[in-house]
N, C-alpha and C. Protein backbone atom coordinates (compact mmCIF):
# COMPACT_ATOMS: atom_id res chain seq x y z
N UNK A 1 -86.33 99.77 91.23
CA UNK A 1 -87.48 99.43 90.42
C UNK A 1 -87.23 98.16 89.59
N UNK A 2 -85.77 97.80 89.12
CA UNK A 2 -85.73 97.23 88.18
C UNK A 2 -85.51 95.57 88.94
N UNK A 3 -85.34 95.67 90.29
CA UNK A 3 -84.80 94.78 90.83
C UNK A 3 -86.21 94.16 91.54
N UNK A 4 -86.98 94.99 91.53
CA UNK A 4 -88.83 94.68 91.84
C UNK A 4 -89.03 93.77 90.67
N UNK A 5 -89.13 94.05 89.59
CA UNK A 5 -89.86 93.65 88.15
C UNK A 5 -88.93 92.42 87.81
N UNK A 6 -87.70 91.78 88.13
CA UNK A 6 -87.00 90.73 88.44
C UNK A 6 -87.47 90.06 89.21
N UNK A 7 -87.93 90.06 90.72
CA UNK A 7 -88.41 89.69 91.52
C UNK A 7 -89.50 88.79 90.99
N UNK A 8 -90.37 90.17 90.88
CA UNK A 8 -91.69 89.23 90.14
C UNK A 8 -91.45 88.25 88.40
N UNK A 9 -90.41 88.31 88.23
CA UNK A 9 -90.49 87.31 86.77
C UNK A 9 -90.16 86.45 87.98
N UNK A 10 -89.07 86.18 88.33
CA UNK A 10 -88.57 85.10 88.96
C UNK A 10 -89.72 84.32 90.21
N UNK A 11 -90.39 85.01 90.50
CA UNK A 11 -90.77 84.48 91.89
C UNK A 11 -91.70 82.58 90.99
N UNK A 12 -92.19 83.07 90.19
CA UNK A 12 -92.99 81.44 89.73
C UNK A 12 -92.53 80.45 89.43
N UNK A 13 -91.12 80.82 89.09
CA UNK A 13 -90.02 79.84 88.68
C UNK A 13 -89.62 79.12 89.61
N UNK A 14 -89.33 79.62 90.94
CA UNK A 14 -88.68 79.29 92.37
C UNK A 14 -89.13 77.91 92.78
N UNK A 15 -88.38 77.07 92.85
CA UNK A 15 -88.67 75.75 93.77
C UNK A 15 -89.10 75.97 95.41
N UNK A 16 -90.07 75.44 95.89
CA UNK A 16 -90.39 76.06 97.30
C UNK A 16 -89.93 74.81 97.91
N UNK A 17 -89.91 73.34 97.38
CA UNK A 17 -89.56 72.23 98.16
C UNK A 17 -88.26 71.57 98.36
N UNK A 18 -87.15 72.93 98.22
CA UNK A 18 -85.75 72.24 97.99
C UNK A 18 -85.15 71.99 99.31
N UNK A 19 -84.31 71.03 99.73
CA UNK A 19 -84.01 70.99 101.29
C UNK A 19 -83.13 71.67 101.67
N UNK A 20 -82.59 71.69 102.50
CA UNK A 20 -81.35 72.81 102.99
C UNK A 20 -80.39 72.10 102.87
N UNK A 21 -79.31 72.25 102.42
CA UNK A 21 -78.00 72.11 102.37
C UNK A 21 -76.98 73.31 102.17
N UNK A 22 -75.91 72.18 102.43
CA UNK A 22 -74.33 73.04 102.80
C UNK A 22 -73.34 72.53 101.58
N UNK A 23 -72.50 73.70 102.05
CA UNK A 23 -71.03 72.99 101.52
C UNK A 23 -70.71 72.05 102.08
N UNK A 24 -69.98 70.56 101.72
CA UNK A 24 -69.70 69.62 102.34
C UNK A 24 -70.25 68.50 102.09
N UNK A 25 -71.90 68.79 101.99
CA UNK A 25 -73.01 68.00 102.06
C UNK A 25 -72.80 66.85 101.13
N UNK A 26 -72.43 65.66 101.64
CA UNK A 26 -72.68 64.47 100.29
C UNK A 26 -74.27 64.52 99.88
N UNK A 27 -74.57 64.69 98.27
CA UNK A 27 -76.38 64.36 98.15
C UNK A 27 -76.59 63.64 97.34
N UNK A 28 -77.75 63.41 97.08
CA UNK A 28 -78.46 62.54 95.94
C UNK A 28 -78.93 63.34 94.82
N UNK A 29 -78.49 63.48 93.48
CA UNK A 29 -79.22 64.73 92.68
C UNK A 29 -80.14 63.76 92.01
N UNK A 30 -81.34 63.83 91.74
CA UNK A 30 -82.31 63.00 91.11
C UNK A 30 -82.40 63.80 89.72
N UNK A 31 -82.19 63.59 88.46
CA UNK A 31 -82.36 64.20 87.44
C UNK A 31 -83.09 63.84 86.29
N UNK A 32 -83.45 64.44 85.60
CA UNK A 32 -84.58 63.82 84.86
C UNK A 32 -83.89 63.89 83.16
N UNK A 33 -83.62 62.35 82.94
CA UNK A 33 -83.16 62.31 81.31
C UNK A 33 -83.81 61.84 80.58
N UNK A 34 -83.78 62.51 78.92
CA UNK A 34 -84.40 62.13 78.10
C UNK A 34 -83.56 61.73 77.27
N UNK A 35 -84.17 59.86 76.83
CA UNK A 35 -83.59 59.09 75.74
C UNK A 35 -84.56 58.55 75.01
N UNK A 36 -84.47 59.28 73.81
CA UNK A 36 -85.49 58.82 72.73
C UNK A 36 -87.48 59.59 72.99
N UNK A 37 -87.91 58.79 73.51
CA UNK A 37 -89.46 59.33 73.62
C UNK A 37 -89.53 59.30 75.19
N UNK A 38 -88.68 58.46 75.72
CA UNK A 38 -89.00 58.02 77.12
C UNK A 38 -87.96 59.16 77.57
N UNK A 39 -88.53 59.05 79.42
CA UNK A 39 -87.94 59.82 80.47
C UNK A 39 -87.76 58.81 81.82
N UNK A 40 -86.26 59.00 82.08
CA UNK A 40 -86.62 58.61 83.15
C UNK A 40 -85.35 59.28 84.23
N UNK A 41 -84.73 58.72 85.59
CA UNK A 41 -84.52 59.32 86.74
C UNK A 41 -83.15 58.70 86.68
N UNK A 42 -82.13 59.29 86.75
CA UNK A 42 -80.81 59.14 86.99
C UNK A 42 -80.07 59.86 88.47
N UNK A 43 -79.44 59.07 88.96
CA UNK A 43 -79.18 60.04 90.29
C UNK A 43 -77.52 60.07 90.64
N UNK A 44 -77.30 61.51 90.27
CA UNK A 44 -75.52 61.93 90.72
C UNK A 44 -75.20 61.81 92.66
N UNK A 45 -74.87 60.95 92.79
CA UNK A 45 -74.41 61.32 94.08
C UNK A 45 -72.75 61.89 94.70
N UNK A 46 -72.71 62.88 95.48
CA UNK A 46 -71.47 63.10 95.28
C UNK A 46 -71.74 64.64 96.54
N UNK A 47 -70.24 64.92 96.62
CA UNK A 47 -70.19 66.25 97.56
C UNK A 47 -70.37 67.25 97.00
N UNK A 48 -71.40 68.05 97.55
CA UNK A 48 -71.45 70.26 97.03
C UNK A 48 -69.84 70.89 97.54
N UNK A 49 -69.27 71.00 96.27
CA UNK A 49 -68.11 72.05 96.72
C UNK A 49 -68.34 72.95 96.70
N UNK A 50 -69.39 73.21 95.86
CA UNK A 50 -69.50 75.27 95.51
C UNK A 50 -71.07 75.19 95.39
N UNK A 51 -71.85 76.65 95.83
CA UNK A 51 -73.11 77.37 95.74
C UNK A 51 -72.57 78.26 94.89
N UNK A 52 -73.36 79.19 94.43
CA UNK A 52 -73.45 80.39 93.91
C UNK A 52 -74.05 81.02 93.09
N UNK A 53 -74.69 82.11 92.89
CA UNK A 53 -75.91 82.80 92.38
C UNK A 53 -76.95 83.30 93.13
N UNK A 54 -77.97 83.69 93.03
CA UNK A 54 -78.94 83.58 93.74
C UNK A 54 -80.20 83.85 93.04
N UNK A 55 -81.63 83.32 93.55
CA UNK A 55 -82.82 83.76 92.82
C UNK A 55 -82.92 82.29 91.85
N UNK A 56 -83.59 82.66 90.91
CA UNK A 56 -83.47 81.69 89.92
C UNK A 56 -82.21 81.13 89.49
N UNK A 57 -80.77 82.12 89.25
CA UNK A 57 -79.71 82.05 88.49
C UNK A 57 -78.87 80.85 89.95
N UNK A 58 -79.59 80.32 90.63
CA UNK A 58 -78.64 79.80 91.90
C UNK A 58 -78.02 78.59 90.84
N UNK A 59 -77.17 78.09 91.53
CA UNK A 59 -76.46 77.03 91.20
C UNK A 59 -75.30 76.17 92.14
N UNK A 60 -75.04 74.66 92.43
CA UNK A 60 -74.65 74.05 92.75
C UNK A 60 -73.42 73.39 92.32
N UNK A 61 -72.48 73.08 92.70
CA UNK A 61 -71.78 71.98 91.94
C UNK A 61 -71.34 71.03 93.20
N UNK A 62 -71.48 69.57 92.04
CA UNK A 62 -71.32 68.62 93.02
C UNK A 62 -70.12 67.29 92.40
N UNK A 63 -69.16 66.99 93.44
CA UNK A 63 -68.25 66.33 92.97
C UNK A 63 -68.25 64.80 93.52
N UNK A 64 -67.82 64.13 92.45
CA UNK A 64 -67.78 62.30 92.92
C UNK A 64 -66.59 61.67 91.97
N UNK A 65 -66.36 60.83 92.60
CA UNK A 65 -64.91 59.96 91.68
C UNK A 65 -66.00 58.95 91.36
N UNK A 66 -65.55 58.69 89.89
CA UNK A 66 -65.76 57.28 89.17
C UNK A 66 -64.26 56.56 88.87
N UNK A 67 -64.54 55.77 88.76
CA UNK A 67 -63.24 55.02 88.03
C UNK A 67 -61.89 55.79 88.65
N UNK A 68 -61.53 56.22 89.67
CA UNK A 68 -60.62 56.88 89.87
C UNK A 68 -60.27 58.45 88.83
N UNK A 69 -61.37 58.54 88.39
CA UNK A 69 -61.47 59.97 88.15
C UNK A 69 -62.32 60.92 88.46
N UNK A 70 -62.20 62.00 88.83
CA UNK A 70 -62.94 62.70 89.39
C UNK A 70 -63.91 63.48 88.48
N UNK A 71 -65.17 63.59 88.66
CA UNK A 71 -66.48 64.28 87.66
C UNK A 71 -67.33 64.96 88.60
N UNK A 72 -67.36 66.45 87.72
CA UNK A 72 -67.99 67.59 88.32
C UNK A 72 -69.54 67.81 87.87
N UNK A 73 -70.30 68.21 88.25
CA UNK A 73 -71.74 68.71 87.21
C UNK A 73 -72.26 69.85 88.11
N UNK A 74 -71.95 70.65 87.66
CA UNK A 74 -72.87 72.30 87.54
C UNK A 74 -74.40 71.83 87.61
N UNK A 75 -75.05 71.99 88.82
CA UNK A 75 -76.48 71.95 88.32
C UNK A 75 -77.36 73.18 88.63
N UNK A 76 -78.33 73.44 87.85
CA UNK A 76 -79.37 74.92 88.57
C UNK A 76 -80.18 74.47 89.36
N UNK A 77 -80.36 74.74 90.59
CA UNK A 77 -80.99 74.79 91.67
C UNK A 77 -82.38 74.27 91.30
N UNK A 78 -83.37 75.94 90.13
CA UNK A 78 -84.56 75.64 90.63
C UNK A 78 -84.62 75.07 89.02
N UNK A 79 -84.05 74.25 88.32
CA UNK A 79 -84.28 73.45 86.73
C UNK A 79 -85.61 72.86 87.25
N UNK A 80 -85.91 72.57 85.94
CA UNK A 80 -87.41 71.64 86.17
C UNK A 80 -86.73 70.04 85.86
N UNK A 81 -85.44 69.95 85.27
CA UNK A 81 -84.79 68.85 85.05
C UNK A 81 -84.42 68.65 86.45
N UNK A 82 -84.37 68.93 87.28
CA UNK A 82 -84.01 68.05 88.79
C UNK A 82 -85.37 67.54 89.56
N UNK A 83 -85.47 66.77 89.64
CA UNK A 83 -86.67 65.90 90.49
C UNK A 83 -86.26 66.12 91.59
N UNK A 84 -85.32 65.75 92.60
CA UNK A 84 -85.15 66.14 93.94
C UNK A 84 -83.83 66.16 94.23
N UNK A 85 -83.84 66.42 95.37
CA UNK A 85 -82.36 66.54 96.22
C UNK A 85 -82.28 65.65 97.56
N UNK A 86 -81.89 64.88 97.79
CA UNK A 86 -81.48 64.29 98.98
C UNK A 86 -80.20 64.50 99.97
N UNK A 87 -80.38 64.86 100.90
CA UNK A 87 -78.95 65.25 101.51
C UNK A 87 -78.86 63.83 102.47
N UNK A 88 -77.63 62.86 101.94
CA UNK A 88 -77.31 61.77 102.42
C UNK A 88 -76.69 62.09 104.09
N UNK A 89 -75.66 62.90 103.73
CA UNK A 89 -74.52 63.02 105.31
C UNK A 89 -73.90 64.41 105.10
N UNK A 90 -73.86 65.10 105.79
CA UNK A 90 -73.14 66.13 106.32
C UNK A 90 -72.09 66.15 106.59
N UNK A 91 -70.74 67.33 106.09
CA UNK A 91 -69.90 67.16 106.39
C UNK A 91 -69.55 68.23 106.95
N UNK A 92 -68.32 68.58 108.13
CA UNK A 92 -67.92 69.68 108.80
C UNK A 92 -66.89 70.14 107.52
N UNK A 93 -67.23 71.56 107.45
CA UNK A 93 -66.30 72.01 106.79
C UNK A 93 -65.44 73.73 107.16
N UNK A 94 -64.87 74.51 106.99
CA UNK A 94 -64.30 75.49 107.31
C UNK A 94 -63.99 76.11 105.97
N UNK A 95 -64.89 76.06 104.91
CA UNK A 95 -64.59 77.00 103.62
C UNK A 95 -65.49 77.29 102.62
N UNK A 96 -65.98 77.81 102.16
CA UNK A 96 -67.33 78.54 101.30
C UNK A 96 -66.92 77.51 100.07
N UNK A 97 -65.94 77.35 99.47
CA UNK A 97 -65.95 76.67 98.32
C UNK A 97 -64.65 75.32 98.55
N UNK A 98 -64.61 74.12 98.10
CA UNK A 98 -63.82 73.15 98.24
C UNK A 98 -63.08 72.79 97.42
N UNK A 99 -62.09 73.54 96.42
CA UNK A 99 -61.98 73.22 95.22
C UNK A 99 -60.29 72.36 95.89
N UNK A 100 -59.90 72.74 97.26
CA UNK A 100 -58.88 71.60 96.93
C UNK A 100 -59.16 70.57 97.05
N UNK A 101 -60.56 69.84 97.26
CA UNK A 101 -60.93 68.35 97.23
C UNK A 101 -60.19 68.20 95.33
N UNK A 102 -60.00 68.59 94.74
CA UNK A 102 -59.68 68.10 93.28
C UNK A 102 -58.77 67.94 93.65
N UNK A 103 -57.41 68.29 94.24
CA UNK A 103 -55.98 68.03 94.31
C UNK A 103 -55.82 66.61 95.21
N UNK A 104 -56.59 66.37 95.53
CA UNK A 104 -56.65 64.96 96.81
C UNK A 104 -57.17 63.71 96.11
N UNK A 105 -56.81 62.69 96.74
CA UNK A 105 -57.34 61.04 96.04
C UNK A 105 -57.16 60.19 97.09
N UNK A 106 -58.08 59.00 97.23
CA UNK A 106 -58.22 58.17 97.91
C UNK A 106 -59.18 58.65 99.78
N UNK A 107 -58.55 58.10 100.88
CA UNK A 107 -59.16 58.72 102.06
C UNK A 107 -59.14 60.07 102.45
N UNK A 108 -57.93 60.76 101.12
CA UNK A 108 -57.80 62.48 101.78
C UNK A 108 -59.13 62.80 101.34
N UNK A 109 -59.98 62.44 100.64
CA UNK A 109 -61.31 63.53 99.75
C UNK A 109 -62.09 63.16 101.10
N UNK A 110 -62.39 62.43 102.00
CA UNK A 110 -63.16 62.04 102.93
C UNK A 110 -63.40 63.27 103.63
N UNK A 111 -64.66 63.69 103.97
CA UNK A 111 -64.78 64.92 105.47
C UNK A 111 -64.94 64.10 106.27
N UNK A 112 -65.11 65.31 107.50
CA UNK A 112 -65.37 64.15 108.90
C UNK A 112 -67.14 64.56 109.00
N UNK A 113 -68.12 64.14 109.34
CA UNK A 113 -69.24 64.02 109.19
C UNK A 113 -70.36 64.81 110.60
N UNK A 114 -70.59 65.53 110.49
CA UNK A 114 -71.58 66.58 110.99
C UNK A 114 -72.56 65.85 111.69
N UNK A 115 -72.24 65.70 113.24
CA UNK A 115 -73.63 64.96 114.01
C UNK A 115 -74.69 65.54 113.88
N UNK A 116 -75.73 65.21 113.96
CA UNK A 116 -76.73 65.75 114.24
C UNK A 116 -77.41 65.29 115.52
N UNK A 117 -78.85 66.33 115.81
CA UNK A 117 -78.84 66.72 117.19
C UNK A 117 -80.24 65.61 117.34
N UNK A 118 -80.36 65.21 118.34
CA UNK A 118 -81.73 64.33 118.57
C UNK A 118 -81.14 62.85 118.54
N UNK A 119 -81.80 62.08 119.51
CA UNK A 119 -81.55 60.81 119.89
C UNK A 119 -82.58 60.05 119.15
N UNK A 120 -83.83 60.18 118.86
CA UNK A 120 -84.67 58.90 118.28
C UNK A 120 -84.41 59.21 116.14
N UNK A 121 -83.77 58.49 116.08
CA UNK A 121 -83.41 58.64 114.63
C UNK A 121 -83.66 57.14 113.74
């Protein structure tokens, strides 16, 4: 019963236009910041090491080196602060979560990249 009456809070909240992605996936996070009165669009690009949650409570994390340091950001799936998601390239992977990409630097963080199927691209 109680997992019905969850259902229905959550269902209006739900993003219906999010794309499919994986672990691996290099993306584009489009996010929406506020400085001062204005808003505008900042975009994290970087690899999904980890999913987890589900329903509203889902969540992402996505990793990228700056400056030779590495920066993580936790984001919620269905926030109204994310404008979109772009999935740049695909990567083959063999593990639900990637957390030894943190122990690696330089060409080791690289995956090898997930063909896709169809010739007119």
């Amino acid at each position: 019963m109680s997992q019905q009456i969850l259902e229905l809070v959550e269902k209006p909240v739900l993003k219906t236009e999010i794309p499919s992605f994986a672990i691996g996936d290099t993306v584009d996070v489009h996010t929406k910041i506020l400085e001062g009165d204005k808003e505008r669009i900042q975009i994290f690009t970087g690899v999904v090491i980890a999913r987890s949650g589900s329903g509203s409570r889902e969540m992402f994390t996505v990793r990228r080196i700056v400056a030779n340091e590495g920066v993580e950001r936790k984001f919620p799936l269905h926030s109204p602060k994310i404008e979109k998601i772009e999935v740049v390239r695909s990567g083959v992977v063999r593990r639900a979560k990637l957390y030894f990409l943190r122990d690696r630097v330089g060409k080791a963080v690289r995956l090898k990249e997930r063909r896709r199927d169809g010739g007119a691209e």
